[in-house]
Protein backbone atom coordinates (compact mmCIF):
# COMPACT_ATOMS: atom_id res chain seq x y z
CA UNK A 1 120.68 335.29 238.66
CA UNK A 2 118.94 332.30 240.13
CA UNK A 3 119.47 328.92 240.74
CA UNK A 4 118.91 325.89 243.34
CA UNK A 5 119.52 326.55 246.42
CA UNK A 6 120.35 324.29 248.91
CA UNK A 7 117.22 324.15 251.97
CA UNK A 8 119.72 324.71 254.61
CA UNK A 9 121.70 327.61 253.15
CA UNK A 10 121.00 331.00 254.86
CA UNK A 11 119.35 333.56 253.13
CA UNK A 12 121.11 335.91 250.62
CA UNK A 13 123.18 338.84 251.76
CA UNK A 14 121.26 341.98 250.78
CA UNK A 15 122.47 345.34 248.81
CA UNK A 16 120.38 348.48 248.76
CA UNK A 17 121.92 350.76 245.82
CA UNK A 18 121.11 354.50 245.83
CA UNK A 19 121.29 355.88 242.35
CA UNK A 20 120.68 359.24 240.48
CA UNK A 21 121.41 358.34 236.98
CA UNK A 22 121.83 355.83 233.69
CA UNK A 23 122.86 352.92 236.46
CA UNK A 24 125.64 351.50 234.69
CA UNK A 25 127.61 350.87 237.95
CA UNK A 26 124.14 349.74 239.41
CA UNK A 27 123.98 347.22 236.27
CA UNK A 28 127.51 346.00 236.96
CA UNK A 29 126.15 344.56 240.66
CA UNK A 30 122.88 343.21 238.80
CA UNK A 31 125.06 340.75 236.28
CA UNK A 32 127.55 340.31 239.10
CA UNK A 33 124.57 339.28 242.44
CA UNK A 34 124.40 335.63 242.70
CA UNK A 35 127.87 334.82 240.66
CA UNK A 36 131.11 333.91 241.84
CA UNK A 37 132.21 337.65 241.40
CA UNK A 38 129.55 338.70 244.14
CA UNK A 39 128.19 335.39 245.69
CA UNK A 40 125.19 334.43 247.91
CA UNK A 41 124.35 338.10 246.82
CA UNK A 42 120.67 340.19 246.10
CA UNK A 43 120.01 343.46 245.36
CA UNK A 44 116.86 344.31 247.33
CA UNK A 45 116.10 347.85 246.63
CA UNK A 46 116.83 350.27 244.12
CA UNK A 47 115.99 353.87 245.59
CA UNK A 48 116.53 357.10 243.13
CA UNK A 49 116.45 361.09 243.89
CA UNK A 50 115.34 361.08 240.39
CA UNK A 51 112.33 359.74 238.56
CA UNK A 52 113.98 359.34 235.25
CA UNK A 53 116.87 357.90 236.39
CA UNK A 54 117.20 354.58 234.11
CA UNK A 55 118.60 352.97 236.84
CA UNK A 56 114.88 352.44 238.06
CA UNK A 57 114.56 350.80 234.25
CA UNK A 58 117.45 348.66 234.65
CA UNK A 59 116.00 347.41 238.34
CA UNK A 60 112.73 346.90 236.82
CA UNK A 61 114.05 344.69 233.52
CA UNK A 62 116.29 342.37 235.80
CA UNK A 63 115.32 338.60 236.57
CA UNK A 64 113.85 338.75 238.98
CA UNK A 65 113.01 342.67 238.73
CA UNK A 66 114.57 344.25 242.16
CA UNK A 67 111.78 346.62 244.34
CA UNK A 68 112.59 350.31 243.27
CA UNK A 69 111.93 353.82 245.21
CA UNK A 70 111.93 357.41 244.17
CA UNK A 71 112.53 360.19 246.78
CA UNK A 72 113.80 363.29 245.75
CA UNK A 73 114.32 366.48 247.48
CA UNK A 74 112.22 369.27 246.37
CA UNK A 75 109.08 366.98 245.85
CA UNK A 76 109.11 365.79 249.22
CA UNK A 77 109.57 369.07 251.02
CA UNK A 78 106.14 370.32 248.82
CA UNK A 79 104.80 367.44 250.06
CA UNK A 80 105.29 367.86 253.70
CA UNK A 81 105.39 372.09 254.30
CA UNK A 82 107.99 373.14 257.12
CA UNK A 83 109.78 370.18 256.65
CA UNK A 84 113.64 370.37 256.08
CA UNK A 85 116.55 368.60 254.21
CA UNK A 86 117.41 366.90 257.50
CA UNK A 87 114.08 365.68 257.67
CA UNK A 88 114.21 364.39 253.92
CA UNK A 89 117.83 362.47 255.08
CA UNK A 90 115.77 360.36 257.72
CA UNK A 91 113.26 359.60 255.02
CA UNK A 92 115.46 358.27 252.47
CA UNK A 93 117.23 356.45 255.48
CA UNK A 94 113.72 354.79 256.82
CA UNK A 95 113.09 353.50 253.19
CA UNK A 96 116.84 352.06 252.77
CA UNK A 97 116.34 350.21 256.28
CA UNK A 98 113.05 349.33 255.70
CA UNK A 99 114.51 346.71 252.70
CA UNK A 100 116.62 345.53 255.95
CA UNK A 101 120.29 345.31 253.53
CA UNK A 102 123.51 344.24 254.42
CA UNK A 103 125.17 347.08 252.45
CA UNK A 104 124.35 349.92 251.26
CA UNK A 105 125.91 351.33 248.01
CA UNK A 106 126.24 354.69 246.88
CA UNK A 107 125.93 354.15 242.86
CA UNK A 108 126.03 357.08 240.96
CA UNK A 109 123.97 358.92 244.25
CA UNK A 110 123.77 362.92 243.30
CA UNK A 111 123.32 363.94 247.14
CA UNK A 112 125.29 364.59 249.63
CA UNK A 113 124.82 361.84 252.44
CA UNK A 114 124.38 363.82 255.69
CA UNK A 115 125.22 362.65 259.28
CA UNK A 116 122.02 362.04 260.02
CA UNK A 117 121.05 359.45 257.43
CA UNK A 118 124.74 357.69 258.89
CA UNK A 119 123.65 357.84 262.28
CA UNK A 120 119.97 356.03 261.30
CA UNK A 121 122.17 353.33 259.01
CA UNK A 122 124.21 353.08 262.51
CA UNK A 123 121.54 352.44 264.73
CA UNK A 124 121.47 355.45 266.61
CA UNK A 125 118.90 358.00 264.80
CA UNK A 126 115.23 358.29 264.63
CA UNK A 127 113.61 356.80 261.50
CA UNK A 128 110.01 358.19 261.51
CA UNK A 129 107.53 360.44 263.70
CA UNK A 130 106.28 358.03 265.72
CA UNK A 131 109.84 357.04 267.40
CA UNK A 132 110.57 353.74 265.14
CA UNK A 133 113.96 353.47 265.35
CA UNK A 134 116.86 351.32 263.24
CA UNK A 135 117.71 347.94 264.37
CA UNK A 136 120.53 347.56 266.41
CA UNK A 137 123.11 346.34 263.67
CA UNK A 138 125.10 348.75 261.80
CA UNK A 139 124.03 348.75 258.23
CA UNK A 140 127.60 349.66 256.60
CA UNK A 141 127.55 352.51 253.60
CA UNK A 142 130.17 352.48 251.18
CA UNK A 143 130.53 354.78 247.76
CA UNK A 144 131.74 354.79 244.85
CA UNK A 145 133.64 357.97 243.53
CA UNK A 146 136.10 358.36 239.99
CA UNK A 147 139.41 360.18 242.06
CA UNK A 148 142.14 358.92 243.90
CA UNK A 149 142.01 359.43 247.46
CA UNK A 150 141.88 363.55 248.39
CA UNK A 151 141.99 364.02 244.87
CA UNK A 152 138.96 365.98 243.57
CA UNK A 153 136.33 365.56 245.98
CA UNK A 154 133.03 366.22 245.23
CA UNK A 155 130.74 366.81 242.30
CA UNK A 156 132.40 366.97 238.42
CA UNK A 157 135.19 364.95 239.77
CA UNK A 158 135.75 363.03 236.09
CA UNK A 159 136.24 366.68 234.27
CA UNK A 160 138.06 368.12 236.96
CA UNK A 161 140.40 365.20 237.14
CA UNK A 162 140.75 365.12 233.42
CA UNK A 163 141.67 368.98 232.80
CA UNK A 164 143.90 368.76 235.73
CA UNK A 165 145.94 366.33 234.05
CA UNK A 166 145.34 367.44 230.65
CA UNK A 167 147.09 371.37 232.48
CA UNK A 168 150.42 368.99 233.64
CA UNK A 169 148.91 369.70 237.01
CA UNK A 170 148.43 365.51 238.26
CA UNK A 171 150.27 362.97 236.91
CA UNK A 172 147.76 360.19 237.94
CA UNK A 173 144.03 359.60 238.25
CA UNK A 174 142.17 356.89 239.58
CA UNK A 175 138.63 355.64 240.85
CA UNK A 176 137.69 354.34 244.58
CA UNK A 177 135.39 352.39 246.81
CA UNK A 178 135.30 354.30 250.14
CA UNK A 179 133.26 353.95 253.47
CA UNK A 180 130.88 356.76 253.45
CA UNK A 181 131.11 359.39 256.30
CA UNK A 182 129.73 362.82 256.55
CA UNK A 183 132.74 364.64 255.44
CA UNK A 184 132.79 364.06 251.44
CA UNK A 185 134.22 361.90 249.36
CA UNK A 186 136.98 361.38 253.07
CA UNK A 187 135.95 357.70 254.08
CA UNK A 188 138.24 355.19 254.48
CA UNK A 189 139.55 353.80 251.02
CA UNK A 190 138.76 349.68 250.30
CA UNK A 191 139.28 349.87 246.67
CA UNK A 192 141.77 352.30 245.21
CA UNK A 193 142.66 351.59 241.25
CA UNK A 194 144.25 353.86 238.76
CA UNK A 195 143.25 354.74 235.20
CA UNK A 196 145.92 354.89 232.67
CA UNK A 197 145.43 358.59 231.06
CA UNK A 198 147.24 360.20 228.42
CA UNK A 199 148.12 363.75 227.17
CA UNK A 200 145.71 364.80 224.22
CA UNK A 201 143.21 362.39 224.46
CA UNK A 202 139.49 363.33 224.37
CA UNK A 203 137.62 362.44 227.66
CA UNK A 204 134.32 361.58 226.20
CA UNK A 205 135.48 359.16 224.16
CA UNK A 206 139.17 357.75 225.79
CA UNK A 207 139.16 358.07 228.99
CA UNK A 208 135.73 358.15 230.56
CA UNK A 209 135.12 354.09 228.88
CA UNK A 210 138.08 353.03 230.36
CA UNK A 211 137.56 354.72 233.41
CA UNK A 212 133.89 353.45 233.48
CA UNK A 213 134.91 349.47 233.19
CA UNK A 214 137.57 350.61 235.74
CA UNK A 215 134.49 351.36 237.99
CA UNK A 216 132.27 348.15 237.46
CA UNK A 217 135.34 346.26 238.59
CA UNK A 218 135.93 347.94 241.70
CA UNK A 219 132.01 348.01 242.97
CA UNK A 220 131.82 344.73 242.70
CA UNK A 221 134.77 343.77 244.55
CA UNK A 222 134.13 346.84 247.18
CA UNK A 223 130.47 345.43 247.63
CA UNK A 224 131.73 341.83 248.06
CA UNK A 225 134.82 342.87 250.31
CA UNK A 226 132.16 344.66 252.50
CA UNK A 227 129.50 341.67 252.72
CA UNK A 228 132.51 339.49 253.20
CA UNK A 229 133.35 341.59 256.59
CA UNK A 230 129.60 341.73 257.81
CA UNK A 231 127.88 338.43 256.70
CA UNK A 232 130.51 336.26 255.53
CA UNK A 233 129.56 332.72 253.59
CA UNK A 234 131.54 329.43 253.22
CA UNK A 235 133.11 328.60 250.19
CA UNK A 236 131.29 325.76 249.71
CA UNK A 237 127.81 328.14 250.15
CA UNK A 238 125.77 327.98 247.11
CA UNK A 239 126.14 331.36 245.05
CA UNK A 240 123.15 332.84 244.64
């Protein structure tokens, strides 16, 4: 979203958003950048682990379209023989600092984010080869993840959650915004919000929608609460 902005007023606070699918959640921060909802806001890179993802689409069809990257696993260990996955973690870490964000945001990211990706978005790893390493600031990671707190960690969370309740084994379920640490899905909570669920109800079509607009809320307001704690703005800062 664009609009006049004041010479004076600092630049935008910057989001990097890691994807791996459709980018609905990723489309939630697109309408929300630059609005009241998410102000003084740009997303400045889209990176994917998947080439199809239509995340990338969604990056590329915004105004103005937002720089995308594709790094996936397998084809970058072809491309570099006796390479490793910890190797690949650096890699996708030296791309996300190299848009230089304020946040990063784990959208609908398929991987698990290792400790040494953390340590490069903390300052403290090796980016590249040649020795570059991250700046000194702490680039803070935060994900998004459909369970209540020590829930169902992990992949499939949405069915497991569902059949759980569906067996009389939960009584609630929920979505979160989390701080990302190596141990999954076991950051800190920011956002916590339940989903109202009921007995007999099909998943596809009851409770994953609600669930979903559930989930564009609480981005949002996890990405702003985050940007708000690293790179606040005044009230009277112009919102884009």
């Amino acid at each position: 979203m664009s609009a006049s902005v004041h010479p004076d007023a600092p630049p935008p606070r910057r989001i990097a958003v890691l994807i791996s699918g459709s980018g609905t959640n990723l489309q939630a921060l697109i309408d929300a950048a630059g609005t009241p909802r998410l102000p003084h806001a740009q997303i400045v890179l889209v990176l994917s682990n998947r080439k199809a993802a239509g995340g990338l689409t969604r990056a590329a069809a915004a105004t103005p379209p937002i720089p995308t990257a594709y790094l996936a696993l397998q084809p970058y260990l072809r491309a570099h023989p006796g390479s490793t996955r910890a190797e690949y973690d650096i890699a996708v870490a030296r791309a996300v600092v190299g848009a230089a964000p304020d946040v990063v945001v784990l959208a609908g990211w398929m991987h698990i984010v290792s400790q040494g990706f953390l340590d490069v978005l903390r300052g403290v790893g090796v980016v590249g080869v040649g020795g570059d390493v991250c700046g000194e600031r702490e680039i803070p990671v935060i994900n998004l993840h459909p369970a209540l707190p020590g829930q169902f960690d992990g992949a499939n969370a949405v069915e497991r959650g569902f059949e759980a309740f569906q067996r009389g084994e939960v009584e609630r379920l929920g979505v979160m915004v989390h701080r990302v640490i190596a141990e999954v899905d076991r950051g800190a909570p920011l956002i916590v919000r339940e989903v109202e669920v009921s007995k007999g109800e099909d998943l596809k079509s009851d409770y994953e929608p609600r669930m979903h607009r559930v989930e564009w809320e609480i981005i949002v307001e996890g990405t702003k609460m985050v940007l708000d704690e690293v790179k606040p703005v005044s009230v009277d800062s112009d919102s884009t």
